[in-house]
C-alpha atoms as a PDB file:
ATOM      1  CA  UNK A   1     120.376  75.757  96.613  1.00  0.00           C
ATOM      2  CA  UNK A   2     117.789  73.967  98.797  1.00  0.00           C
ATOM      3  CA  UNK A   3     114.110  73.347  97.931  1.00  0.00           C
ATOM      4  CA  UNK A   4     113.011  76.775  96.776  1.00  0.00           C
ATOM      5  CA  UNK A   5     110.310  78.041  99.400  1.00  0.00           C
ATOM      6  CA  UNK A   6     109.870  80.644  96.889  1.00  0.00           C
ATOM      7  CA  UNK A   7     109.305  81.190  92.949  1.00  0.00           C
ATOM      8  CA  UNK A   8     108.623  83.633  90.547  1.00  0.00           C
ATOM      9  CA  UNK A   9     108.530  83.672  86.776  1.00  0.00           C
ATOM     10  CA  UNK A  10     108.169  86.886  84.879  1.00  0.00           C
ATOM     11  CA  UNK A  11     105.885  88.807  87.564  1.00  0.00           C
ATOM     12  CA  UNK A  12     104.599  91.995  86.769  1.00  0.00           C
ATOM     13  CA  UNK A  13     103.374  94.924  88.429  1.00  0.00           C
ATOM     14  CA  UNK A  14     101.603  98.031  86.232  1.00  0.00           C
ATOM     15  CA  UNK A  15     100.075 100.554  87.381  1.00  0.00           C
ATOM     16  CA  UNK A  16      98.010 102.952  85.512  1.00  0.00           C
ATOM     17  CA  UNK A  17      98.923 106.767  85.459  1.00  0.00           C
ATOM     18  CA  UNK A  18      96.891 108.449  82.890  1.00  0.00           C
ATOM     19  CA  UNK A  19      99.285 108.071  79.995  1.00  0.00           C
ATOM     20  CA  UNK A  20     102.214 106.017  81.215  1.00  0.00           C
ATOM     21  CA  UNK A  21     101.788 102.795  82.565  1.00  0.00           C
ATOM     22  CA  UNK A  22     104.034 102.740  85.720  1.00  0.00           C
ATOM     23  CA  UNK A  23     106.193  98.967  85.129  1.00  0.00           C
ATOM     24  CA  UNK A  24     106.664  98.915  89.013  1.00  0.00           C
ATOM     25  CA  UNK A  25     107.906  95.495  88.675  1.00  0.00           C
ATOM     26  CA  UNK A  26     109.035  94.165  85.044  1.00  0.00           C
ATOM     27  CA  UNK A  27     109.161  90.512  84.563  1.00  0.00           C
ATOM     28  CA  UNK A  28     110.992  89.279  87.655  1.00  0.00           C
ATOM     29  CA  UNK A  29     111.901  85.763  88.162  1.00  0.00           C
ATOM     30  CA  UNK A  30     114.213  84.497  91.389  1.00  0.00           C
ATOM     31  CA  UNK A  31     113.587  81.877  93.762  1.00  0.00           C
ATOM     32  CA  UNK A  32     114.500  81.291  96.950  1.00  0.00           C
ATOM     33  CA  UNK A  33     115.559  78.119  99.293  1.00  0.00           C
ATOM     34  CA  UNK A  34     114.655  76.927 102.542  1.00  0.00           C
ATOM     35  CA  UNK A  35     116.300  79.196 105.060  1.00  0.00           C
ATOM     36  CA  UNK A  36     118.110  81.124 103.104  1.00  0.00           C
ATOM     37  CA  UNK A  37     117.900  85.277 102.584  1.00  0.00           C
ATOM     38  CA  UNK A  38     117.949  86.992  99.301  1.00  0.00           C
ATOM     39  CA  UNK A  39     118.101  90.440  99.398  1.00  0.00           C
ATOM     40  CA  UNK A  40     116.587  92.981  97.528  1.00  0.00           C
ATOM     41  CA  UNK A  41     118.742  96.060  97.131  1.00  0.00           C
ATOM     42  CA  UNK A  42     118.131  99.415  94.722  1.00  0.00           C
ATOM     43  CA  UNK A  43     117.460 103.277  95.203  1.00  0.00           C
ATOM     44  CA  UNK A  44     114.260 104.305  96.777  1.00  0.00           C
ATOM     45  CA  UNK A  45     111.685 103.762  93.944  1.00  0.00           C
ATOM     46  CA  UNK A  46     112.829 101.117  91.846  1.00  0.00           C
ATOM     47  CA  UNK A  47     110.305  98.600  92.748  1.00  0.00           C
ATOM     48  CA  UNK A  48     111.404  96.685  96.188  1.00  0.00           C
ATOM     49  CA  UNK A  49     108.292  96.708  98.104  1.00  0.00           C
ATOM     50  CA  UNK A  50     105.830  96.743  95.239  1.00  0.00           C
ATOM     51  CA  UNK A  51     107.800  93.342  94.447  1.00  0.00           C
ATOM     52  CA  UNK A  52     107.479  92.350  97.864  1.00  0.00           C
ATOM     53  CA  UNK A  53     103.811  92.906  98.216  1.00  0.00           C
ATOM     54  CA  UNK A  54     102.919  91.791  95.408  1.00  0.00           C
ATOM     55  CA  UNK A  55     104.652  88.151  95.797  1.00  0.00           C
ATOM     56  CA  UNK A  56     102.323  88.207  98.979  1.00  0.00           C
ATOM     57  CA  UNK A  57      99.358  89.630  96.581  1.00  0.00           C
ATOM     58  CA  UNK A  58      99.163  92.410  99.304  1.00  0.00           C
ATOM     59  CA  UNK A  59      99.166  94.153  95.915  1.00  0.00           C
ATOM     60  CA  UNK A  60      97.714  91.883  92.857  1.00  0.00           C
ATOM     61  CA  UNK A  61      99.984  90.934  90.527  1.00  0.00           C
ATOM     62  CA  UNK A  62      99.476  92.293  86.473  1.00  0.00           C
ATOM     63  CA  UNK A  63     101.049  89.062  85.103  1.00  0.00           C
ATOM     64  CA  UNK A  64     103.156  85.999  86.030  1.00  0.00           C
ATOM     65  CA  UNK A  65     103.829  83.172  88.467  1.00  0.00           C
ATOM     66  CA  UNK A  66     104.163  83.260  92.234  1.00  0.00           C
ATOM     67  CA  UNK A  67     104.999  80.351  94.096  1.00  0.00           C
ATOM     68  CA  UNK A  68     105.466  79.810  98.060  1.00  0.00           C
ATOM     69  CA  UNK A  69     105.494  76.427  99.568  1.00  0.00           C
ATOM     70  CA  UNK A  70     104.243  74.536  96.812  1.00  0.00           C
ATOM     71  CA  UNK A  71     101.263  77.252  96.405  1.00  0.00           C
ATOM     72  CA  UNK A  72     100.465  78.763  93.303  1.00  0.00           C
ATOM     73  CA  UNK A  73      99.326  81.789  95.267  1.00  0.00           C
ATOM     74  CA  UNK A  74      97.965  84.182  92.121  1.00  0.00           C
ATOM     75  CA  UNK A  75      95.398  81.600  91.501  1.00  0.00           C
ATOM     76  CA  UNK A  76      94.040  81.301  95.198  1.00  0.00           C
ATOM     77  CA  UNK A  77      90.414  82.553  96.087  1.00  0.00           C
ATOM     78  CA  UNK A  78      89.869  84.794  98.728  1.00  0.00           C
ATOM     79  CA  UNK A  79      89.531  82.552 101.348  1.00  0.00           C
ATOM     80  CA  UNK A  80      92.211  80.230 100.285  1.00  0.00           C
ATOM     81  CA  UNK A  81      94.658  83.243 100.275  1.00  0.00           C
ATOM     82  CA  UNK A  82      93.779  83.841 104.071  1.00  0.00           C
ATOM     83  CA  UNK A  83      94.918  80.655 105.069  1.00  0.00           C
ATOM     84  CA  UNK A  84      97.645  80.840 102.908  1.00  0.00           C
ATOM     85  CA  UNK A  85      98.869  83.629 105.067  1.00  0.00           C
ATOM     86  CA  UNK A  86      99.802  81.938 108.035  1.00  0.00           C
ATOM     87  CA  UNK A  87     102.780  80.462 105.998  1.00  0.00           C
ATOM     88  CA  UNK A  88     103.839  83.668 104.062  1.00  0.00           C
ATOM     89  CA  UNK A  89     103.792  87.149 105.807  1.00  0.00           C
ATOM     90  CA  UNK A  90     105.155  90.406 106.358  1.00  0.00           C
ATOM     91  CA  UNK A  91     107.171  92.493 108.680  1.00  0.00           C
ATOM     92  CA  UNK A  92     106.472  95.634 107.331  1.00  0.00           C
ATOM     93  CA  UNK A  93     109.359  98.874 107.241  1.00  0.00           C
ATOM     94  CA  UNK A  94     107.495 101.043 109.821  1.00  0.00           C
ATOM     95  CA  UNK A  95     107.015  99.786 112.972  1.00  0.00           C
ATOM     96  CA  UNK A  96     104.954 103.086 114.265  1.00  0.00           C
ATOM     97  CA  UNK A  97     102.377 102.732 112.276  1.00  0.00           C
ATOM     98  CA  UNK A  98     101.940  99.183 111.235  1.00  0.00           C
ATOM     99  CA  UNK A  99     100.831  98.508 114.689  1.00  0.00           C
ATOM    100  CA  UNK A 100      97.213  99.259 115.991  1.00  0.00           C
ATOM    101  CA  UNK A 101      97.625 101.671 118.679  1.00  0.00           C
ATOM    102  CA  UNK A 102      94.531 101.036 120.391  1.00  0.00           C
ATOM    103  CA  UNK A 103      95.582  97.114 121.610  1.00  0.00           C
ATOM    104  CA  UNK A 104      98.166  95.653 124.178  1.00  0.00           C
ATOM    105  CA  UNK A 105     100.738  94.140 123.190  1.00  0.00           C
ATOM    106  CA  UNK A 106      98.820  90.865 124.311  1.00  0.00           C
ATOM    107  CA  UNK A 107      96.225  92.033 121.876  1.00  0.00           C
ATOM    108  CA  UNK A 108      98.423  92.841 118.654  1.00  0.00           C
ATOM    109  CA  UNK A 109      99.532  89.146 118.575  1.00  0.00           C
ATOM    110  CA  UNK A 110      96.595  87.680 120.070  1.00  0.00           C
ATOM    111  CA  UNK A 111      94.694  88.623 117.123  1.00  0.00           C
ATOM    112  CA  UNK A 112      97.143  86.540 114.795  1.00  0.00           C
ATOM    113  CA  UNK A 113      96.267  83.321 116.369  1.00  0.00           C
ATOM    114  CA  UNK A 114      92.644  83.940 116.594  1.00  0.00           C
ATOM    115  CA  UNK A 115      92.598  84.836 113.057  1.00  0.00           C
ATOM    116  CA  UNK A 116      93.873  81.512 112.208  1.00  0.00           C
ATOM    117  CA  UNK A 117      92.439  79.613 114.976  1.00  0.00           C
ATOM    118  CA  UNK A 118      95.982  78.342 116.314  1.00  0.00           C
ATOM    119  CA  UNK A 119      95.199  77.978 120.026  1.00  0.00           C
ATOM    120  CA  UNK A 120      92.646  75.186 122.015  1.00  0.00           C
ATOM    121  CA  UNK A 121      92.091  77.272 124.978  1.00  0.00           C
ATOM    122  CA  UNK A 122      92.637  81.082 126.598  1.00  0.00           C
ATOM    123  CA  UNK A 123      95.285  79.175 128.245  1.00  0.00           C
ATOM    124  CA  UNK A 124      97.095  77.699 125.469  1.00  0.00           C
ATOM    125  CA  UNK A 125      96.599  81.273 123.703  1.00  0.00           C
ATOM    126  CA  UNK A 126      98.873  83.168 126.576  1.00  0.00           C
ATOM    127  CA  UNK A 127     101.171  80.351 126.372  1.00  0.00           C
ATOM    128  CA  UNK A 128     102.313  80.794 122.727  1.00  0.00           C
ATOM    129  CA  UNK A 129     102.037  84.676 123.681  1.00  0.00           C
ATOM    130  CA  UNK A 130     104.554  84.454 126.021  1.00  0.00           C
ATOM    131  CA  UNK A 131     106.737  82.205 124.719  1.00  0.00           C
ATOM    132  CA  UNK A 132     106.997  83.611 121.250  1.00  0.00           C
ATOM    133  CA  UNK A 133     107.798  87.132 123.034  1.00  0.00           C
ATOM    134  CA  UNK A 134     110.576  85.506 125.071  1.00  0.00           C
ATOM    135  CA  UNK A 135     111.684  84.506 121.343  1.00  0.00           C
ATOM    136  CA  UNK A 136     112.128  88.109 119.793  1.00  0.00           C
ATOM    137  CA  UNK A 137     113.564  89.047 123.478  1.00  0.00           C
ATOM    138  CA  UNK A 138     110.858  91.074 124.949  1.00  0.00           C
ATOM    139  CA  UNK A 139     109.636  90.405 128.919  1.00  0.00           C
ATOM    140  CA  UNK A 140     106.263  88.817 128.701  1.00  0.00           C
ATOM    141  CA  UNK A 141     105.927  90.325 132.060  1.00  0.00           C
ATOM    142  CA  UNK A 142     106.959  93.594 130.822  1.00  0.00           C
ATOM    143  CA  UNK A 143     105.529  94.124 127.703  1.00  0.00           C
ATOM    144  CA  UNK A 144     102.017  91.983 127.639  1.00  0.00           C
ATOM    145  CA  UNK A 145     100.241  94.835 128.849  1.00  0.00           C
ATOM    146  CA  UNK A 146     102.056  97.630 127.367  1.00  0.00           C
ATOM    147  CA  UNK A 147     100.569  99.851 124.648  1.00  0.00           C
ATOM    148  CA  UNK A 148     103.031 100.835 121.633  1.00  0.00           C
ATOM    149  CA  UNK A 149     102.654 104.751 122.578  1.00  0.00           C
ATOM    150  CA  UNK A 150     104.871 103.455 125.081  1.00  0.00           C
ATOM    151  CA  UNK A 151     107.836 101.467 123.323  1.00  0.00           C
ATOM    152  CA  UNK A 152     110.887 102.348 121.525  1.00  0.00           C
ATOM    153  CA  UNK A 153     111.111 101.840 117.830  1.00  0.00           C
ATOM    154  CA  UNK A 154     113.071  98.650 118.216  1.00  0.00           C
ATOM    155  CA  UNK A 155     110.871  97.216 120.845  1.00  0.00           C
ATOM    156  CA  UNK A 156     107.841  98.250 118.329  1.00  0.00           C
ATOM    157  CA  UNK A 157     109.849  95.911 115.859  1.00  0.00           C
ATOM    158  CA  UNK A 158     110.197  93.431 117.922  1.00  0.00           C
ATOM    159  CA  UNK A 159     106.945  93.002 118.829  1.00  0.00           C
ATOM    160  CA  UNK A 160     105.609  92.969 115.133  1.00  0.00           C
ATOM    161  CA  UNK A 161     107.904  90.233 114.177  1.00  0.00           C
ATOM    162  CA  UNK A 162     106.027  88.054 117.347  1.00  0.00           C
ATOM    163  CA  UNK A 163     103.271  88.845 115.706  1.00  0.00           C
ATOM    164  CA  UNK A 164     104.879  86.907 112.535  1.00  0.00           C
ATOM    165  CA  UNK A 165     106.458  84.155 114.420  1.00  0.00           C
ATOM    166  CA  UNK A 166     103.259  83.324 116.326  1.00  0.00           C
ATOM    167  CA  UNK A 167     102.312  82.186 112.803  1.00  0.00           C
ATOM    168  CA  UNK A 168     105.105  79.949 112.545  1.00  0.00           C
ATOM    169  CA  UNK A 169     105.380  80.940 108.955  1.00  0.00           C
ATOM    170  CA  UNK A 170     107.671  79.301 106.008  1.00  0.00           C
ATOM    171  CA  UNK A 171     108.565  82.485 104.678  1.00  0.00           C
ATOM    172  CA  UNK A 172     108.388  86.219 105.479  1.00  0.00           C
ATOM    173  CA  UNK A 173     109.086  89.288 103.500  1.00  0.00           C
ATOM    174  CA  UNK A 174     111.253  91.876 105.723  1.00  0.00           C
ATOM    175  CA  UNK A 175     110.256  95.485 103.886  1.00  0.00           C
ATOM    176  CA  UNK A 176     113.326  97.531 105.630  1.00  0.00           C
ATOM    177  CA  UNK A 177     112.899  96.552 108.887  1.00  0.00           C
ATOM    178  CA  UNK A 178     115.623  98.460 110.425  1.00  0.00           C
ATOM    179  CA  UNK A 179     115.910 101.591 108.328  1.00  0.00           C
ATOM    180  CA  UNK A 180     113.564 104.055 110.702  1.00  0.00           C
ATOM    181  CA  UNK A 181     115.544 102.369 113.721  1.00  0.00           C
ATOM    182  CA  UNK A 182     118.133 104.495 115.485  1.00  0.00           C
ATOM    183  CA  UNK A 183     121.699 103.162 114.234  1.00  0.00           C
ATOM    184  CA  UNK A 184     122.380 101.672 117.750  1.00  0.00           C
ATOM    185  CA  UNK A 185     119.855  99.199 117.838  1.00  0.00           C
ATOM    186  CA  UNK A 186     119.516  98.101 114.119  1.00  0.00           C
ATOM    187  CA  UNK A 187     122.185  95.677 114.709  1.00  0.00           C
ATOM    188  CA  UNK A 188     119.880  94.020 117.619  1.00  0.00           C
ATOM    189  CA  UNK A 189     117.468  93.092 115.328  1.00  0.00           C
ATOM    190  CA  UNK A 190     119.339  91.876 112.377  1.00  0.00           C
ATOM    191  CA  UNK A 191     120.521  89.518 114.746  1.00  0.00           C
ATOM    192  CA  UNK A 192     117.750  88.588 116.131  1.00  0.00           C
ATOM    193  CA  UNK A 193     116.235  87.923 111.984  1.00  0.00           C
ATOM    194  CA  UNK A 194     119.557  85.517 111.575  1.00  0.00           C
ATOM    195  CA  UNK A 195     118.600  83.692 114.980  1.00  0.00           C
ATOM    196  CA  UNK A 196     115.531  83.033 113.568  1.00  0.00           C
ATOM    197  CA  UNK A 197     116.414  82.104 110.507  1.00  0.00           C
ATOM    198  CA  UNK A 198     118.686  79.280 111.895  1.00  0.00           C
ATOM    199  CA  UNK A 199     116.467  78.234 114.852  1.00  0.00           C
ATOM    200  CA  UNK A 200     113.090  78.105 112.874  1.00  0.00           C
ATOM    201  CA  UNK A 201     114.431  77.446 108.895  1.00  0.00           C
ATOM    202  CA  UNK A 202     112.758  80.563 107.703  1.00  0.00           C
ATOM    203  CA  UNK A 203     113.055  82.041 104.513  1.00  0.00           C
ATOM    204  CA  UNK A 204     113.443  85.726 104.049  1.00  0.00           C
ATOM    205  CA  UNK A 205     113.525  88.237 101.141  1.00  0.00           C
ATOM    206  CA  UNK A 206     115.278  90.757 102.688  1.00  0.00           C
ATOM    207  CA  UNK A 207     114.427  94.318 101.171  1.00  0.00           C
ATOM    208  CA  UNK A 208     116.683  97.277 101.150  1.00  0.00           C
ATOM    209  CA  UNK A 209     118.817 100.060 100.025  1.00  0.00           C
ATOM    210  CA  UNK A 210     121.322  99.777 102.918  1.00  0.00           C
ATOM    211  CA  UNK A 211     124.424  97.452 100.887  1.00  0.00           C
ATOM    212  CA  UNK A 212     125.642  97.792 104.791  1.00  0.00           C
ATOM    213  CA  UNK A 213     122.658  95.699 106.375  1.00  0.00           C
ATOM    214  CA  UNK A 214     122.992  93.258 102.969  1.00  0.00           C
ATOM    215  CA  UNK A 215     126.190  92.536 103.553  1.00  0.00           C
ATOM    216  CA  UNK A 216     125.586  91.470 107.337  1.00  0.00           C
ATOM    217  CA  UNK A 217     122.546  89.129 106.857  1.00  0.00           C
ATOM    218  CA  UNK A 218     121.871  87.952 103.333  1.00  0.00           C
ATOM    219  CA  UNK A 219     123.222  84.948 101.398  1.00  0.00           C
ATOM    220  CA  UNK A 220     122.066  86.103  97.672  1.00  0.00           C
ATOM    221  CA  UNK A 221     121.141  89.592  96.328  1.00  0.00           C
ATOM    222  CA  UNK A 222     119.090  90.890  93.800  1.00  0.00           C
ATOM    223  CA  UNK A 223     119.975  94.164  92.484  1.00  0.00           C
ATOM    224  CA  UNK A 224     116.855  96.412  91.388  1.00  0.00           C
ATOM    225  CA  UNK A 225     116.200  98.851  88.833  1.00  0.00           C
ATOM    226  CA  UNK A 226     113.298 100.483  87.406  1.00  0.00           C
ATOM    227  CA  UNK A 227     111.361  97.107  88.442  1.00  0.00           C
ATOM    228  CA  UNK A 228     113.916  94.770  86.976  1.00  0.00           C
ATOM    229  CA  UNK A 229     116.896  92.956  88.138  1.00  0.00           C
ATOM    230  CA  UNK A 230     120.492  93.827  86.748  1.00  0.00           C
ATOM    231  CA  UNK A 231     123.052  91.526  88.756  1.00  0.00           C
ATOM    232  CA  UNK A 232     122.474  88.721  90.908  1.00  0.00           C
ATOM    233  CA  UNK A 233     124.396  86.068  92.892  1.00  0.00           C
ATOM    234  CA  UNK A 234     126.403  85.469  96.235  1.00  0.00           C
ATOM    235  CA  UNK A 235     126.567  88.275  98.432  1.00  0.00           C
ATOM    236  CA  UNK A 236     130.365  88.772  98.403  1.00  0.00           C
ATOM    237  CA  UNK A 237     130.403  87.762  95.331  1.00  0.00           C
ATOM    238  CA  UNK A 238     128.310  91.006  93.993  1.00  0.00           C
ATOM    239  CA  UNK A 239     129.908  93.119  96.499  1.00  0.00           C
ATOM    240  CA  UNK A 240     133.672  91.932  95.795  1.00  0.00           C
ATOM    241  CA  UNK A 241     133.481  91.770  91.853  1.00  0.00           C
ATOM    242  CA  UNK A 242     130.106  93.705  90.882  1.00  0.00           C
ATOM    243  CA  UNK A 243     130.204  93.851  87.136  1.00  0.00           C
ATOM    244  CA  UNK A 244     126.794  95.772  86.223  1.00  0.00           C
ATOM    245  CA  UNK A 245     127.772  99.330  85.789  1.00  0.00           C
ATOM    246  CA  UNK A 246     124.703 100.287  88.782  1.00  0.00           C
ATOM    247  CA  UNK A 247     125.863  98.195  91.074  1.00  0.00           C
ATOM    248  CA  UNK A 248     129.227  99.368  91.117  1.00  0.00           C
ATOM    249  CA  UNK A 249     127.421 102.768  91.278  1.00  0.00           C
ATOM    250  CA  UNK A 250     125.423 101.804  94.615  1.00  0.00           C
ATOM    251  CA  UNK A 251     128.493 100.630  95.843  1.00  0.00           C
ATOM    252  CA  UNK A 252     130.480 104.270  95.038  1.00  0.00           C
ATOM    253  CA  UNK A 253     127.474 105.584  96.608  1.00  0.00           C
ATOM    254  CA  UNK A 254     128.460 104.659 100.092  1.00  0.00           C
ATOM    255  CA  UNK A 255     130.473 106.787 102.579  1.00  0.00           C
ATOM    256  CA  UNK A 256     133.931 105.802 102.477  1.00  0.00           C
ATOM    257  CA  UNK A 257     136.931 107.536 104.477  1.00  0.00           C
ATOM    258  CA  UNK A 258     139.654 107.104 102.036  1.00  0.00           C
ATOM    259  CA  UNK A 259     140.247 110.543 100.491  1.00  0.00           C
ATOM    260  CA  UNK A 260     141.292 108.897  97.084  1.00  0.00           C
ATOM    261  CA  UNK A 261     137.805 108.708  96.121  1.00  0.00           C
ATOM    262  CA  UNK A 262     136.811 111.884  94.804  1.00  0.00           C
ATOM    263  CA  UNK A 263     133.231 113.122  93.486  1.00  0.00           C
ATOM    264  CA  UNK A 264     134.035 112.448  89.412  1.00  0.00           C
ATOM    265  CA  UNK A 265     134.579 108.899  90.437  1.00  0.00           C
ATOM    266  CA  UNK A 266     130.863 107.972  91.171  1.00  0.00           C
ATOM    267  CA  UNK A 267     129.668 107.190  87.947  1.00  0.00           C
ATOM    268  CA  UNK A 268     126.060 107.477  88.537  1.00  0.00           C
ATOM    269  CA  UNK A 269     124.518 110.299  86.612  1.00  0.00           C
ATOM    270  CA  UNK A 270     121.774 111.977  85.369  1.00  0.00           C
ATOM    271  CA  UNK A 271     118.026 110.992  86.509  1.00  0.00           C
ATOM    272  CA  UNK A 272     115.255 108.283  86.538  1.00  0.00           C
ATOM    273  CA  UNK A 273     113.363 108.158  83.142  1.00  0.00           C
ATOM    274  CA  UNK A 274     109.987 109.156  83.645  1.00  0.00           C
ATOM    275  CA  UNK A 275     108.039 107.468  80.661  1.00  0.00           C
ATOM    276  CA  UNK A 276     108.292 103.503  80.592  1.00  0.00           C
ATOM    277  CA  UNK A 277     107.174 102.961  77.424  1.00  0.00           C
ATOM    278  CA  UNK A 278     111.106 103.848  76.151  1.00  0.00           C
ATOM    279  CA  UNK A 279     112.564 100.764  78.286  1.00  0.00           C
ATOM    280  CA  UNK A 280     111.062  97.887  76.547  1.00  0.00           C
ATOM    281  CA  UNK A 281     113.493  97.768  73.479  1.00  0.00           C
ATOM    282  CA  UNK A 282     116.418  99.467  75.255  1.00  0.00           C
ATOM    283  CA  UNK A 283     118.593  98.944  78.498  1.00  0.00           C
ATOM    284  CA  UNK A 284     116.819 100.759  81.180  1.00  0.00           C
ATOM    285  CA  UNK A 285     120.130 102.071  82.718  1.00  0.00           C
ATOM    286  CA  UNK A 286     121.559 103.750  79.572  1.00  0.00           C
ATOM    287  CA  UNK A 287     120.758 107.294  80.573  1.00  0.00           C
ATOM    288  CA  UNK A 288     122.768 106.966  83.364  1.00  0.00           C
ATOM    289  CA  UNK A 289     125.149 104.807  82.753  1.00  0.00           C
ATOM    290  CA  UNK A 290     129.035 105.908  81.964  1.00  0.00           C
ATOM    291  CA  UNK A 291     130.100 103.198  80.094  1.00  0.00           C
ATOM    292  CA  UNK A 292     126.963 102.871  77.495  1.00  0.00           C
ATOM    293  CA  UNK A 293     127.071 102.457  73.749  1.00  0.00           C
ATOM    294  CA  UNK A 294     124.567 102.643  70.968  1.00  0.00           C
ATOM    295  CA  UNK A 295     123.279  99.129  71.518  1.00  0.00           C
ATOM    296  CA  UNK A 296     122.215 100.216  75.487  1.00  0.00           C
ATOM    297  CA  UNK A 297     119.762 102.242  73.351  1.00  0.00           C
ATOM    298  CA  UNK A 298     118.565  99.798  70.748  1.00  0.00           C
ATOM    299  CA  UNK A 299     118.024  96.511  72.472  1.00  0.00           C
ATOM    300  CA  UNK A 300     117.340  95.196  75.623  1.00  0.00           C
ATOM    301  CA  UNK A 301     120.268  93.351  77.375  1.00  0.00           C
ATOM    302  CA  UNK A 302     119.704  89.408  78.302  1.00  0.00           C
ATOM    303  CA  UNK A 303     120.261  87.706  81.447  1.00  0.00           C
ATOM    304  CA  UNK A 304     123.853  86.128  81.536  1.00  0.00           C
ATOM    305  CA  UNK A 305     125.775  83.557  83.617  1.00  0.00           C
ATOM    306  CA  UNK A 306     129.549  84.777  84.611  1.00  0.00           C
ATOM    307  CA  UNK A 307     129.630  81.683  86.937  1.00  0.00           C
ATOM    308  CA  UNK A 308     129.204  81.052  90.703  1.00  0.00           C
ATOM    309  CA  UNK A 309     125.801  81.341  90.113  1.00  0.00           C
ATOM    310  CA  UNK A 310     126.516  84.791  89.002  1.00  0.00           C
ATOM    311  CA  UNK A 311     124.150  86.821  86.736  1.00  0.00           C
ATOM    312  CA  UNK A 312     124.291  90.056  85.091  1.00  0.00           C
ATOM    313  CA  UNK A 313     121.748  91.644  82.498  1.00  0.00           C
ATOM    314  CA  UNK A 314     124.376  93.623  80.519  1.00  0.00           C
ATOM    315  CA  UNK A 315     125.855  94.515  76.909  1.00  0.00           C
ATOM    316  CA  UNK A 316     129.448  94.584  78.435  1.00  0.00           C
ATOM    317  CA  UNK A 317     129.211  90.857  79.240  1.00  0.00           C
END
């Protein structure tokens, strides 16, 4: 892997809910290189976006290390966190509302580079406007003036990653950014988050549940669960040969047309534990998981190496 853009080591996320402590994210380490996409991938809940904002301390972290571009950002001040932003940021899973309705289009990203003082001159300002719309494919002429009452979803998108790009950031957390998108356009902007990957050597951490969308645009992923990760490595790798009894339930879990595959053969079962305490000294996917034994319910599973940079946390392996 290149230089890592991104670090973590053992970062934590608990909230407090009167009597159980809510491990939103449990201890997560990865890292990820210049240019490169790791995606995040579990069921709605395990953790993805609290991980995601808390790497950018949109959320504060409990515990732990965070690291992006040579920045320890959990020890950052306040105002050394702002400027910290312009090289780490955020295109967020709803594009509807994470845009102020009351401002242009011109407005929306104007108010990036005035924030962080990017342009010399009004002039210079419209400049990287324009040119950074022309970038996600939008019609400066078109769409400077517009107001986002009056755009699609996927021009909406596209208009709050030129708010990113105006930043010329290092690395940018993608929190679903196609899944309220109708199906006919997502592909348009996955695209258009490869083309700038390769034109402006951008890392991502691609969040989502979507093994679909993972497949298409990430080179690593991370599968979540209940705030931890259970199998990592090379995309095809994990998708080809997924050894971590989840994952090869996520992957039953997608439509398929062969009529082989009936209902018993999902393995998944059963539900989400509600009290966290009972996962510290135990494998948090025991409850569910077909193939578990009486050490799944005694003792935590370790991290292991199956090669090709492949890891599973598992008592099978």
């Amino acid at each position: 892997m290149t230089e890592p853009v991104l670090v973590t080591k053992s970062l934590k996320k608990v909230f407090n809910s009167g009597k159980n402590n809510i491990k939103a994210v449990d201890g997560i380490s990865l890292s990820i290189g210049r240019g490169e996409i790791l995606g995040v991938v579990g069921e709605s809940g395990c953790g993805k976006s609290t991980l995601g904002r808390t790497i950018l301390r949109l959320v504060e972290p409990t515990s732990g290390e965070v690291n992006v571009c040579g920045m320890d950002i959990t020890s950052l001040n306040r105002r050394q966190l702002k400027d910290a932003r312009q090289k780490m940021q955020m295109i967020f899973q709803d594009p509807f509302g994470s845009l102020n309705p009351r401002r242009s289009v011109y407005d929306i990203i104007a108010q990036s580079v005035r924030t962080h003082h990017l342009a010399s001159s009004k002039e210079d300002e419209a400049l990287m406007i324009e040119y950074v719309l022309r970038d996600v494919g939008l019609d400066p002429d078109v769409f400077l003036s517009k107001y986002p009452a009056s755009m699609s979803g996927g021009q909406l998108q596209r208009v709050s990653m030129a708010r990113v790009l105006v930043l010329k950031p290092e690395f940018i957390v993608a929190d679903e950014p196609v899944s309220m998108l109708d199906v006919s356009i997502r592909i348009g902007i996955l695209k258009l988050l490869k083309k700038i990957r390769d034109e402006h050597n951008i890392s991502f951490l691609y969040i989502t549940h979507d093994l679909s969308t993972a497949r298409y645009i990430c080179d690593r992923i991370s599968i979540l669960y209940l705030g931890a990760v259970m199998e990592s490595g090379p995309t095809e790798t994990i998708l080809q040969s997924p050894m971590h009894p989840y994952t090869k339930a996520l992957i039953a879990a997608v439509p398929c047309t062969d009529p082989s595959l009936k209902e018993e053969d999902i393995p998944i079962k059963g539900f989400v534990p509600v009290d966290y305490s009972l996962l510290d000294n135990r494998c948090r996917f025991a409850d569910r998981c077909p193939q578990a034994f009486d050490k799944c319910f005694s003792e935590a599973p370790k991290e292991s190496e199956q090669g090709d940079k492949h890891r599973v946390s598992c008592h099978l392996y």
